[in-house]
Protein backbone atom coordinates (compact mmCIF):
# COMPACT_ATOMS: atom_id res chain seq x y z
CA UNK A 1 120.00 99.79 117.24
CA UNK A 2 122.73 102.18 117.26
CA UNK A 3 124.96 100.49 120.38
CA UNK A 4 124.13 96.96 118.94
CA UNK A 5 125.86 98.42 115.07
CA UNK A 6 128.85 99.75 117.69
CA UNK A 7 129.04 96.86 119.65
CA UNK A 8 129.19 94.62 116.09
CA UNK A 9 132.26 96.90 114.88
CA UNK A 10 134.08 96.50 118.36
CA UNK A 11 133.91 92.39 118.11
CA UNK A 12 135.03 92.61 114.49
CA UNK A 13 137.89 94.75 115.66
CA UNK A 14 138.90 92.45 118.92
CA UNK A 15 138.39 89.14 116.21
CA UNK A 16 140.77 90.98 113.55
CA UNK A 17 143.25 93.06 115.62
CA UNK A 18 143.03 91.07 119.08
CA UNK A 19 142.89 87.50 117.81
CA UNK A 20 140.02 86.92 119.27
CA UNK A 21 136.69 85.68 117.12
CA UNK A 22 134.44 84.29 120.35
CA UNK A 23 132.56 88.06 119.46
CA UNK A 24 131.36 86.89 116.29
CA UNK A 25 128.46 85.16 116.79
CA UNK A 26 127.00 87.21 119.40
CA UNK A 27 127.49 90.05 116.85
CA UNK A 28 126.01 88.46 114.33
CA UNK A 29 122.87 87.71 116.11
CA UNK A 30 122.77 91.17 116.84
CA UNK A 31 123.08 92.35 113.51
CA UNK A 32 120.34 89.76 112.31
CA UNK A 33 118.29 92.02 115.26
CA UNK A 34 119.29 95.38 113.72
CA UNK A 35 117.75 94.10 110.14
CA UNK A 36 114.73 92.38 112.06
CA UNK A 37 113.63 95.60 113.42
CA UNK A 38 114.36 97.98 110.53
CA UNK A 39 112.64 94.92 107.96
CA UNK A 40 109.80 95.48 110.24
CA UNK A 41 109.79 99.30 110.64
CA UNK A 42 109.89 99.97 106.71
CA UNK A 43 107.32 97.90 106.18
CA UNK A 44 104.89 99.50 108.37
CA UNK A 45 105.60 102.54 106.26
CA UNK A 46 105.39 100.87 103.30
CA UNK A 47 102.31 100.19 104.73
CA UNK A 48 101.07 103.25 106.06
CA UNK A 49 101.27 104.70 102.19
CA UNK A 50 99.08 101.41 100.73
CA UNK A 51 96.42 103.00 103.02
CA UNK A 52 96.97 106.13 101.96
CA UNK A 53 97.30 105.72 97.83
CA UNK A 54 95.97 101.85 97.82
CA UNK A 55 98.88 101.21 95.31
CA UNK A 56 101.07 98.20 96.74
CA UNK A 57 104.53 97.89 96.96
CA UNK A 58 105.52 94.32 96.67
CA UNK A 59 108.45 95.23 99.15
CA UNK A 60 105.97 95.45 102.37
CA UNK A 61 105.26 91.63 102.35
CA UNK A 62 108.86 90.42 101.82
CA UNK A 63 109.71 92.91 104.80
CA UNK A 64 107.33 91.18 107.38
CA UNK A 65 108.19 87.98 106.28
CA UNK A 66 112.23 89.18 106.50
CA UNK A 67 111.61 90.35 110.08
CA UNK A 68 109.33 87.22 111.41
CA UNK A 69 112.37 84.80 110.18
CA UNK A 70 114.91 86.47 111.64
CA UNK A 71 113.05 86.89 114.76
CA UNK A 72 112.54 83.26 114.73
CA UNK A 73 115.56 82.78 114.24
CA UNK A 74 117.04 84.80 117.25
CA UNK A 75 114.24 82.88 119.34
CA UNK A 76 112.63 86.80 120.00
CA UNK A 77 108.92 85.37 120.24
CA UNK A 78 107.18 88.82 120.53
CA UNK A 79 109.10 89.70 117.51
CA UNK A 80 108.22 87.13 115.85
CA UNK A 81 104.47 87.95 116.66
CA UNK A 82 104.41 91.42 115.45
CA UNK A 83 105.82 90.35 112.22
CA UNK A 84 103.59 87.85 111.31
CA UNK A 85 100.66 90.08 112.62
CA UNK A 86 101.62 92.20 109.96
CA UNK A 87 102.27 89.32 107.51
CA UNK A 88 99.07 88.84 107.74
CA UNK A 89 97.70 92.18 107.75
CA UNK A 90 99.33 92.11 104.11
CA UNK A 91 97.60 88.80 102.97
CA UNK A 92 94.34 90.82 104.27
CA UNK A 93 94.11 94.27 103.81
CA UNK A 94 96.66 94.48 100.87
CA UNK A 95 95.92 91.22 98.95
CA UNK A 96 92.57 90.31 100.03
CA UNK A 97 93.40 86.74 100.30
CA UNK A 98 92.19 83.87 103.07
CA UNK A 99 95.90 83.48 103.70
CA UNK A 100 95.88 85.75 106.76
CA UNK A 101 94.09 84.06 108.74
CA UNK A 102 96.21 81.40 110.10
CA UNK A 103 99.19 83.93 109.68
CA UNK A 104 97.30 86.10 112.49
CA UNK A 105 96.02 82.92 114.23
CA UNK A 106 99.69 82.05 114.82
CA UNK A 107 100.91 85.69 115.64
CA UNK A 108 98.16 85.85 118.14
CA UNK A 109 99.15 82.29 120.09
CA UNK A 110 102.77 83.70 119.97
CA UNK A 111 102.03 87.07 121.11
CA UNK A 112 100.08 85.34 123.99
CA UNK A 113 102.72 83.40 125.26
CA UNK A 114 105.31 86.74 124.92
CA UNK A 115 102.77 88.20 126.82
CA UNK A 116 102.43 91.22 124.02
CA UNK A 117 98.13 92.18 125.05
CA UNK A 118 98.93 94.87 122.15
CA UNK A 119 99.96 92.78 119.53
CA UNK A 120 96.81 89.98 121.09
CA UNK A 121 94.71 92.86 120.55
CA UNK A 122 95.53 93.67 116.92
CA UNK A 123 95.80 89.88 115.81
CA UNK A 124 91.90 89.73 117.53
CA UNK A 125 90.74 92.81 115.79
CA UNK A 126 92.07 91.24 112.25
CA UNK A 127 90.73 87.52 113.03
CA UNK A 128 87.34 88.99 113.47
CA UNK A 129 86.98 91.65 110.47
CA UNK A 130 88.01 88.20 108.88
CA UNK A 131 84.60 86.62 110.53
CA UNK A 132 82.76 89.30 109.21
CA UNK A 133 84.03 89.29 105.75
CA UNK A 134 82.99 85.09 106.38
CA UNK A 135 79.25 86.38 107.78
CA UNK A 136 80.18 84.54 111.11
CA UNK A 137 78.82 87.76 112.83
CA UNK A 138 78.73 86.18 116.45
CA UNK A 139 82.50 85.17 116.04
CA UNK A 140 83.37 88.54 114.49
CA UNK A 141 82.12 90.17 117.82
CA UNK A 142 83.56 87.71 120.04
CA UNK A 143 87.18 88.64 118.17
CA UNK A 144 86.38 92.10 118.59
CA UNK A 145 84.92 92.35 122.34
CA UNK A 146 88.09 90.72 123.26
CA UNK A 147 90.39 92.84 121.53
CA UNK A 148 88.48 95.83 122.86
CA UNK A 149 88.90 94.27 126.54
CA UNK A 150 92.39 93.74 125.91
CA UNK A 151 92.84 97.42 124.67
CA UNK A 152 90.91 98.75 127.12
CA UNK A 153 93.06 97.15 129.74
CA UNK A 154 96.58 98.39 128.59
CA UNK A 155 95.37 102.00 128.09
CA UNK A 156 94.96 101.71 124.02
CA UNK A 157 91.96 104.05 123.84
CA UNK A 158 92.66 105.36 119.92
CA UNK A 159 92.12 101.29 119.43
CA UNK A 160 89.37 101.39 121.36
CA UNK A 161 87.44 103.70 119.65
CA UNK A 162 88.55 102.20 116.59
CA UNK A 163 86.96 98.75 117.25
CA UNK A 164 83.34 100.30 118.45
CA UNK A 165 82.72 101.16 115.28
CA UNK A 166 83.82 97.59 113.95
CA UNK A 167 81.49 96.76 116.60
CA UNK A 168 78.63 98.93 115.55
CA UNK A 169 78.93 97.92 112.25
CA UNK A 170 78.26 94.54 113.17
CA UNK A 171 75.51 95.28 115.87
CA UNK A 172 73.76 96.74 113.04
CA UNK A 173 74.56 93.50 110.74
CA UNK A 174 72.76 91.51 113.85
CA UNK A 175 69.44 93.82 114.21
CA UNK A 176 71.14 95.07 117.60
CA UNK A 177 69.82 98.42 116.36
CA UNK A 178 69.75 100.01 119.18
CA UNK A 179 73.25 99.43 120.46
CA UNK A 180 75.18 100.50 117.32
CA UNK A 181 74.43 104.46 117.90
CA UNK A 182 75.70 103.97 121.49
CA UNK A 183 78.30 101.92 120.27
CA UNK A 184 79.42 105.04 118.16
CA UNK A 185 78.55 107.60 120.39
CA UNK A 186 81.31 106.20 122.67
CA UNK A 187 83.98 105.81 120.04
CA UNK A 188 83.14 109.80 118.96
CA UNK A 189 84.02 110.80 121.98
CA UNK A 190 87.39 108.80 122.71
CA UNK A 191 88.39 109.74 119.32
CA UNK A 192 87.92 113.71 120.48
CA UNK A 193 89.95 113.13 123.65
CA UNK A 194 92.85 111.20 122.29
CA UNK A 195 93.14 113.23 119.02
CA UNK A 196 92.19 110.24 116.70
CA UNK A 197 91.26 112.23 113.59
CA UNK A 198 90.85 109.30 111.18
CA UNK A 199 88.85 107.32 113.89
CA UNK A 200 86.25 110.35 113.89
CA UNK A 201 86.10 109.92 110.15
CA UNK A 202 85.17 106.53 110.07
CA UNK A 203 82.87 106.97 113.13
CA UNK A 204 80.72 109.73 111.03
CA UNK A 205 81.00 107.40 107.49
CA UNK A 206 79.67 104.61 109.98
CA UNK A 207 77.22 107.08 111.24
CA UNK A 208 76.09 107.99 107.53
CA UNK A 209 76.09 103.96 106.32
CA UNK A 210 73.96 102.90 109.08
């Protein structure tokens, strides 16, 4: 961020002083990047404190939807797919509207062809607490298994854990009632090894609901 704010002040210098304003597009588009990723960096801790105090700040959806135009605009398409992931996340989990899910629908078909498994994987995860909110428990699990695969695959263990006890939750919701202490048993102890404190929590409230 830093060398792209330089590099901006050296083409405004070489169009001014030098004569020369073929640098001023290029450091505009870089610019547009700068406020793309910071857009999309404060609102994740806008969001972070909604989770915390469940108070919304109206800021965190006009942030995502900042960064997800600009990144369209710049043609960044993994960008473009964590900001809408996130615009939807805020439809979801802030709003509770049915917005979100062709918001994370399209972040996850963009993510997909950036290549981004991690962003796949969160898009997933969000499409199927969406089936279960619908009762479409199959589908939820389908979402989830695949997010879990994807997770598993890149070496995102804390989001592992995280969707096993999405996953138990439903297996319960199904009569798998056998599956959804093993289910939790495993997220336990990935949330031990990779530190996940608040993953722990939810797998003992899930323990104590089901």
């Amino acid at each position: 961020m830093e060398e792209r704010i330089e590099r901006a002040r050296e083409l405004y210098e070489r169009a001014v002083f030098g004569g020369d304003p073929s640098g001023l597009e290029p450091a505009e588009r870089d610019l547009d990047g700068v406020e793309a990723d910071l857009a999309l960096a404060r609102g994740r801790i806008l969001h972070a404190r909604f989770l915390e105090r469940r108070e919304e700040d109206p800021a965190e959806l006009s942030l995502f939807e900042r960064a997800a135009e600009l990144y369209e605009k710049l043609g960044d398409v993994r960008g473009q797919a964590e900001a809408l992931f996130w615009v939807g996340v805020c439809h979801q989990v802030v709003r509770g509207d049915d917005s979100a899910v062709p918001v994370l629908e399209r972040s996850r078909e963009l993510a997909a062809r950036a290549g981004d498994e991690l962003t796949m994987s969160y898009a997933l995860r969000h499409l199927g607490i969406a089936e279960h909110m619908a009762g479409r428990l199959e589908a939820a699990r389908e979402r989830l298994e695949e997010s879990t695969r994807l997770r598993r695959e890149i070496g995102f263990l804390p989001g592992v854990a995280a969707n096993l006890v999405g996953l138990a939750y439903l297996a319960a919701g199904q009569g798998r009632h056998d599956d959804a202490p093993a289910l939790l048993d495993e997220a336990a102890e990935i949330a031990r090894a990779t530190g996940a404190h608040g993953i722990a929590r939810q797998v003992e409230q899930a323990r104590a609901d089901l």
